[in-house]
N, C-alpha and C. Protein backbone atom coordinates (compact mmCIF):
# COMPACT_ATOMS: atom_id res chain seq x y z
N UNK A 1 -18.81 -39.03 21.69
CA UNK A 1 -18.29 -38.29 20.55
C UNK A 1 -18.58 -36.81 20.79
N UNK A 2 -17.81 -35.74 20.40
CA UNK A 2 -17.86 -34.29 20.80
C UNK A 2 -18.74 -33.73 19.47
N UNK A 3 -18.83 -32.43 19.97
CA UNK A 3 -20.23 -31.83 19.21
C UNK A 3 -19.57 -31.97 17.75
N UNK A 4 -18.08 -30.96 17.59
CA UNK A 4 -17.78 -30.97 16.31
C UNK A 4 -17.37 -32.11 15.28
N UNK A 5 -17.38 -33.19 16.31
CA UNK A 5 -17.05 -34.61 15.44
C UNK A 5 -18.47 -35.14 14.80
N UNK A 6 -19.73 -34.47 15.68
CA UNK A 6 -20.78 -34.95 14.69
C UNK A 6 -21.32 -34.26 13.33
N UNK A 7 -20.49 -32.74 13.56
CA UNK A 7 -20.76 -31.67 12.78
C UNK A 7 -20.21 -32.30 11.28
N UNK A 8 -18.88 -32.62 11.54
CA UNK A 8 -18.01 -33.32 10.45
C UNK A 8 -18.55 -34.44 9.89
N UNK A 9 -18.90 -35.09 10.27
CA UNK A 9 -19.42 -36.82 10.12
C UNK A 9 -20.82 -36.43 9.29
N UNK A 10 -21.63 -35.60 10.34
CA UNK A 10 -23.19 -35.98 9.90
C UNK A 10 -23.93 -34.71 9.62
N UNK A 11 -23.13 -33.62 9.95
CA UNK A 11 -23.77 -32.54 9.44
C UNK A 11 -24.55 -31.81 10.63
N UNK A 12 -24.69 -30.55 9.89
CA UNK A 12 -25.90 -30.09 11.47
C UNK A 12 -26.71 -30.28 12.37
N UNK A 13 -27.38 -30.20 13.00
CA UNK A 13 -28.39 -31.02 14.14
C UNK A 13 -29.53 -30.01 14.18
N UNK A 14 -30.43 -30.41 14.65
CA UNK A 14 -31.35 -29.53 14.70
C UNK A 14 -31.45 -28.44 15.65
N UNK A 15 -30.61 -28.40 16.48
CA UNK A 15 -30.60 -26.72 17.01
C UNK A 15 -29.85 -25.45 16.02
N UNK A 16 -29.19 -26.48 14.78
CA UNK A 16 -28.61 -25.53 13.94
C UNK A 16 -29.71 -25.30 12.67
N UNK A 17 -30.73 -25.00 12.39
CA UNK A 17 -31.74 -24.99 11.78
C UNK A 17 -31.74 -23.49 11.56
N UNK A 18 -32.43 -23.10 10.20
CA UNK A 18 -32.00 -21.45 10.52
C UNK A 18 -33.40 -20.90 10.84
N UNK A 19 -33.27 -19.61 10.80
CA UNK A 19 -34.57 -19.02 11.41
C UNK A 19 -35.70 -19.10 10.69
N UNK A 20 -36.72 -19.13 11.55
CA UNK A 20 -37.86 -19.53 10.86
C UNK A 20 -38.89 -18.33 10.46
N UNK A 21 -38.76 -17.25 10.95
CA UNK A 21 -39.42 -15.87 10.89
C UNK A 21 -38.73 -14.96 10.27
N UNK A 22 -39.23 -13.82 9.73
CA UNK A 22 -38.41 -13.11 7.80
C UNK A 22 -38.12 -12.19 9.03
N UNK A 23 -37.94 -11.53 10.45
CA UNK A 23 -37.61 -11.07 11.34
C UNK A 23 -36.10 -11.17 11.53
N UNK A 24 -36.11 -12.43 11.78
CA UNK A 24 -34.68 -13.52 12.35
C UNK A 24 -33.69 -13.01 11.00
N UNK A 25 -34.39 -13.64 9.59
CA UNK A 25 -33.28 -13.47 8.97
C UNK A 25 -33.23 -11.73 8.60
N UNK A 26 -33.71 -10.95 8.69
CA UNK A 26 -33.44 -9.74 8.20
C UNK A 26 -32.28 -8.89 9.02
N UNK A 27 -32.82 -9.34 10.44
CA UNK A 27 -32.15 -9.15 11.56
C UNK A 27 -29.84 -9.70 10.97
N UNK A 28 -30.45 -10.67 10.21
CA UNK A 28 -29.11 -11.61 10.61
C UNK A 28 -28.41 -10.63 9.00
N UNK A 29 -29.37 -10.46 8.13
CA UNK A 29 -28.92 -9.89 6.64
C UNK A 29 -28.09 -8.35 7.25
N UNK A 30 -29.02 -7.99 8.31
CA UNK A 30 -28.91 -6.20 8.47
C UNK A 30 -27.33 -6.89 9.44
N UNK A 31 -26.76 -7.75 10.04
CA UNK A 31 -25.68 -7.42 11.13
C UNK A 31 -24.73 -7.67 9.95
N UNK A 32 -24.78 -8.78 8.76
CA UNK A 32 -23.87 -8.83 7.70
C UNK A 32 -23.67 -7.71 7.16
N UNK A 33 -24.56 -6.99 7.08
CA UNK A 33 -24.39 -5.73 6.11
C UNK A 33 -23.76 -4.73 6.55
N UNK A 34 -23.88 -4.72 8.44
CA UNK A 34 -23.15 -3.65 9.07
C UNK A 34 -21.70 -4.12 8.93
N UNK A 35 -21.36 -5.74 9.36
CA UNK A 35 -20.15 -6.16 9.42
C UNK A 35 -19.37 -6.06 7.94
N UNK A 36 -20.13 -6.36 7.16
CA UNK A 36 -19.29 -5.66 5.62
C UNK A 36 -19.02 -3.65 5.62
N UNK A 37 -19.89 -3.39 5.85
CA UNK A 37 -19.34 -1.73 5.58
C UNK A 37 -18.58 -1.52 6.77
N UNK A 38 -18.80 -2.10 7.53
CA UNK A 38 -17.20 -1.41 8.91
C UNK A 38 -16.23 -1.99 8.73
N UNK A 39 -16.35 -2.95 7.88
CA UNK A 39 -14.67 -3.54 7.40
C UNK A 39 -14.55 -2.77 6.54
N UNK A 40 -15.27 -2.50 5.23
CA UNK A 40 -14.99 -1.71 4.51
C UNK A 40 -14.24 0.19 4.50
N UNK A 41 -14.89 0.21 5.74
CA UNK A 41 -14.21 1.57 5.98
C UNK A 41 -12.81 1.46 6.38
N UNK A 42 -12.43 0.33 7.50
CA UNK A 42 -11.35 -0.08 8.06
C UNK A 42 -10.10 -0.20 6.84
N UNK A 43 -10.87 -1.08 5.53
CA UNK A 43 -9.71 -1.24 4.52
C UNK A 43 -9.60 -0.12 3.34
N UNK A 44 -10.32 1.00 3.68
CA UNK A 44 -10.48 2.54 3.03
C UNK A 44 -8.96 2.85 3.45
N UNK A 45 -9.12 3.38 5.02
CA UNK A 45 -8.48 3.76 5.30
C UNK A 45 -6.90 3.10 5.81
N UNK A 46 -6.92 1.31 5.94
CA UNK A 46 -5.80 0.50 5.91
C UNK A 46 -5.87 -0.80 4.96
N UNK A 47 -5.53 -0.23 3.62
CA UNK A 47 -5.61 -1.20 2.82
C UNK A 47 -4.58 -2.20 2.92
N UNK A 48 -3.54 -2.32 3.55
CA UNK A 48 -3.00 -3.48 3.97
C UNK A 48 -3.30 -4.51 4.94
N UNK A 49 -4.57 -3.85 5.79
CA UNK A 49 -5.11 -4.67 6.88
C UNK A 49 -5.03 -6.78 6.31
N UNK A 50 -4.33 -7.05 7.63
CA UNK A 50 -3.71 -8.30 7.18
C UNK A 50 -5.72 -8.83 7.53
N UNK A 51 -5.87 -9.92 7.09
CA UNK A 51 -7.01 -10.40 7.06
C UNK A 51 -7.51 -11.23 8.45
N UNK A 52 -6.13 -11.54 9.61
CA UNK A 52 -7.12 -11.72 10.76
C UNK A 52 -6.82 -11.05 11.32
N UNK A 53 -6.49 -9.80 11.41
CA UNK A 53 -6.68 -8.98 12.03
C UNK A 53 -7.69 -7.89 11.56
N UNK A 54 -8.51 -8.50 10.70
CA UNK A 54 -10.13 -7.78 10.25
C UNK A 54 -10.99 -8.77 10.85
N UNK A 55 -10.52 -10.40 10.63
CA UNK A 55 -11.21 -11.37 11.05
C UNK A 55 -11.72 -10.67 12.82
N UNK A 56 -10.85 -10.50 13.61
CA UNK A 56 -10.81 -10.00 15.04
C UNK A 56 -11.99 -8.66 15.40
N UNK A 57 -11.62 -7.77 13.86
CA UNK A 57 -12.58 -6.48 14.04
C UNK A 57 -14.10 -7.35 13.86
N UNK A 58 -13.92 -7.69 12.70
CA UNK A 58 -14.99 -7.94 12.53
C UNK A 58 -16.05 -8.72 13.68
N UNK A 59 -15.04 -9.83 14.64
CA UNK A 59 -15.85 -10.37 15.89
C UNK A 59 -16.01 -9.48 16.91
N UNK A 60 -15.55 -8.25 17.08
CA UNK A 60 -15.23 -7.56 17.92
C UNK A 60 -16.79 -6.36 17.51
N UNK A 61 -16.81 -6.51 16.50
CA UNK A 61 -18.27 -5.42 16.16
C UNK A 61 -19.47 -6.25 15.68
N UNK A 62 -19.45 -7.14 15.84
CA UNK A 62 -20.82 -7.93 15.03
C UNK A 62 -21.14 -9.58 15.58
N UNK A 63 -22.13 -10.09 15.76
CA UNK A 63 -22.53 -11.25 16.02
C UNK A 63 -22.61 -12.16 14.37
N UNK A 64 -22.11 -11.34 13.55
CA UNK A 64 -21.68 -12.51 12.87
C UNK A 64 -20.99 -13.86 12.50
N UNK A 65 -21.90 -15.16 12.19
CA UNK A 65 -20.79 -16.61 12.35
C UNK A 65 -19.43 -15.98 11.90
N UNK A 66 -18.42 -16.49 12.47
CA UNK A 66 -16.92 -16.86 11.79
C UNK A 66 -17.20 -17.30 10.64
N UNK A 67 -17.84 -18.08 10.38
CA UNK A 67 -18.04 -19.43 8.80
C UNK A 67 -18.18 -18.24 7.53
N UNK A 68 -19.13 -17.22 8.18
CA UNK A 68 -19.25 -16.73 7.01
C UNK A 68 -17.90 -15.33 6.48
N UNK A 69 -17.35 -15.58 7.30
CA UNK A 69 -16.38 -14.27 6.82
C UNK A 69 -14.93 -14.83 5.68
N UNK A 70 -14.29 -15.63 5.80
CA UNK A 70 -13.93 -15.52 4.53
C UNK A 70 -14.52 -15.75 3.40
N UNK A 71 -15.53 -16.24 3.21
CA UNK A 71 -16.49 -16.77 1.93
C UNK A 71 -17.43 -15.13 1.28
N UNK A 72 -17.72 -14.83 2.72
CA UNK A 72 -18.83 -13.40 2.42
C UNK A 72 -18.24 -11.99 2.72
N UNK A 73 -17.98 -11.65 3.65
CA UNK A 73 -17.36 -10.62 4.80
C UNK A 73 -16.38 -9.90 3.69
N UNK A 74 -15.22 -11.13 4.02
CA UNK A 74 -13.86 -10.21 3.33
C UNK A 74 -13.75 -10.01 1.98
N UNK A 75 -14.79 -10.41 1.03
CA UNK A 75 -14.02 -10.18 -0.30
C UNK A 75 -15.32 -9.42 -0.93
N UNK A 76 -16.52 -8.95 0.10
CA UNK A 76 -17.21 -8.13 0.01
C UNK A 76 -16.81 -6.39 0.11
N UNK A 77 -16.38 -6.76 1.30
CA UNK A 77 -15.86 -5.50 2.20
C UNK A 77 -14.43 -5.11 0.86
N UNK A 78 -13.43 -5.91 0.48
CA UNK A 78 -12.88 -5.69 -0.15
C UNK A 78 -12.90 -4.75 -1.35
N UNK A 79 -13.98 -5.35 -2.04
CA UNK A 79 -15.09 -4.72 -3.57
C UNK A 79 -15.27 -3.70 -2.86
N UNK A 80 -16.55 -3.18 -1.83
CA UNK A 80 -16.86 -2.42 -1.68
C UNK A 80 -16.03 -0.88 -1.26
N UNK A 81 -14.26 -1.32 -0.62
CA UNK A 81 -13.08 -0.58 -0.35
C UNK A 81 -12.32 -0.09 -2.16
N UNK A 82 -12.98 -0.84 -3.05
CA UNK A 82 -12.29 -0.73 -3.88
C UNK A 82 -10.83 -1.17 -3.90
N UNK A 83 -10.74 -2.45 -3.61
CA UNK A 83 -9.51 -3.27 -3.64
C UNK A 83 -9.98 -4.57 -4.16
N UNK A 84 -8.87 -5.02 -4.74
CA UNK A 84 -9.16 -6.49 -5.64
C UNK A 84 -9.73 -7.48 -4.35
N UNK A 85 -10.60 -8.02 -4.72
CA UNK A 85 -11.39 -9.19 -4.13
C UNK A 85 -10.26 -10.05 -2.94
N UNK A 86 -9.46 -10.50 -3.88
CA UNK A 86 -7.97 -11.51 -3.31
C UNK A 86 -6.50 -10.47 -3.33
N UNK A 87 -6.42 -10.50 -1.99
CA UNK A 87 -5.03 -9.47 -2.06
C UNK A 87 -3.50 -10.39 -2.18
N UNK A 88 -2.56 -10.12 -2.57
CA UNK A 88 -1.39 -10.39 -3.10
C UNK A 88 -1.05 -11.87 -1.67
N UNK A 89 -0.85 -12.37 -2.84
CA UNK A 89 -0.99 -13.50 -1.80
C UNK A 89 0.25 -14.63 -2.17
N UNK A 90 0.81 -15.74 -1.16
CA UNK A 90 1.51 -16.61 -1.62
C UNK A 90 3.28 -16.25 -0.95
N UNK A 91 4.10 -17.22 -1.30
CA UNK A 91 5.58 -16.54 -1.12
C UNK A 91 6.12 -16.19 -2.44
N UNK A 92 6.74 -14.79 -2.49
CA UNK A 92 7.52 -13.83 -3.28
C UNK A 92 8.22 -14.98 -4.12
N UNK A 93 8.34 -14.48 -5.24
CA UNK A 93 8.74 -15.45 -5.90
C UNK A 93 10.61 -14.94 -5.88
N UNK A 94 11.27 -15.56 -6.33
CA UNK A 94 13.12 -15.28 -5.92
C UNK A 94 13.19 -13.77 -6.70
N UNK A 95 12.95 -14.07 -7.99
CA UNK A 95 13.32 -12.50 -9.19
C UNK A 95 12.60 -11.41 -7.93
N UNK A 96 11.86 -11.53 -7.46
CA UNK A 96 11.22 -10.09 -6.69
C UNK A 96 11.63 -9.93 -5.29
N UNK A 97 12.01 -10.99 -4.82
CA UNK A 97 12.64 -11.17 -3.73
C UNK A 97 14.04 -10.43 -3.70
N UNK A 98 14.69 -10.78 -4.57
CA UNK A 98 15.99 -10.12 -4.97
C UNK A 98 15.79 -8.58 -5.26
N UNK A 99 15.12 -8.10 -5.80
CA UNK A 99 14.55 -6.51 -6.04
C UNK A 99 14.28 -6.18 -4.87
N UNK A 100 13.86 -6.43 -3.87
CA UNK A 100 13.27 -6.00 -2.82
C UNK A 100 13.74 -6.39 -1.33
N UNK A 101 14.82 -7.01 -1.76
CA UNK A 101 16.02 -7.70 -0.67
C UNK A 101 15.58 -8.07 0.67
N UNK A 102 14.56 -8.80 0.14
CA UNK A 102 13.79 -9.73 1.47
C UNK A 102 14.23 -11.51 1.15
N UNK A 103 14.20 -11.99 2.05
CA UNK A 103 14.69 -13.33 2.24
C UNK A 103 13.71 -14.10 2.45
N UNK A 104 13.47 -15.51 1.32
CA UNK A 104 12.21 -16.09 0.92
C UNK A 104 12.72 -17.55 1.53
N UNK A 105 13.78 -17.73 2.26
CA UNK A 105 14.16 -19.08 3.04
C UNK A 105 13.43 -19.21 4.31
């Protein structure tokens, strides 16, 4: 059976245990904190930034898990850009579609 089929089934294993020294985690609090304010500047200055293509910045500047970035990361960085938490999301509904003469087929 492969690693992530036991992840699913049974849950973490013990090399996934978190740190045991207030070092480890401060260390891990301080790279979240960098990886939230450099997104945050990113969506200052491009508030349309589509969200994996922050997902990408964000791996690209920080040893932060993946796991934690849509849950923590992006709707932090968001608040902190001063943009709504959840950005416009979903397919256009027809009435706005028609205003804006984009094609929702």
């Amino acid at each position: 059976m492969t690693r992530w089929l036991d992840d699913v089934f049974f849950g973490p294993g013990p090399e996934d245990d978190p740190p045991e020294d207030a070092d480890e985690w401060s260390s891990q609090l301080g790279e979240l904190e960098r990886a939230v304010a450099a997104l945050s500047e990113k969506l200052r200055a491009e508030p349309d930034l589509r969200r994996d293509e922050a997902r990408l910045l964000v791996k690209l500047l920080s040893d932060v898990p993946g796991i934690l970035f849509r849950s923590i990361i992006w709707p932090a960085a968001r608040k902190r850009a001063g943009l709504p938490a959840h950005g416009k999301g979903g397919r256009p509904r027809k009435k706005l579609a028609a205003e804006t003469g984009r094609n929702i087929s």
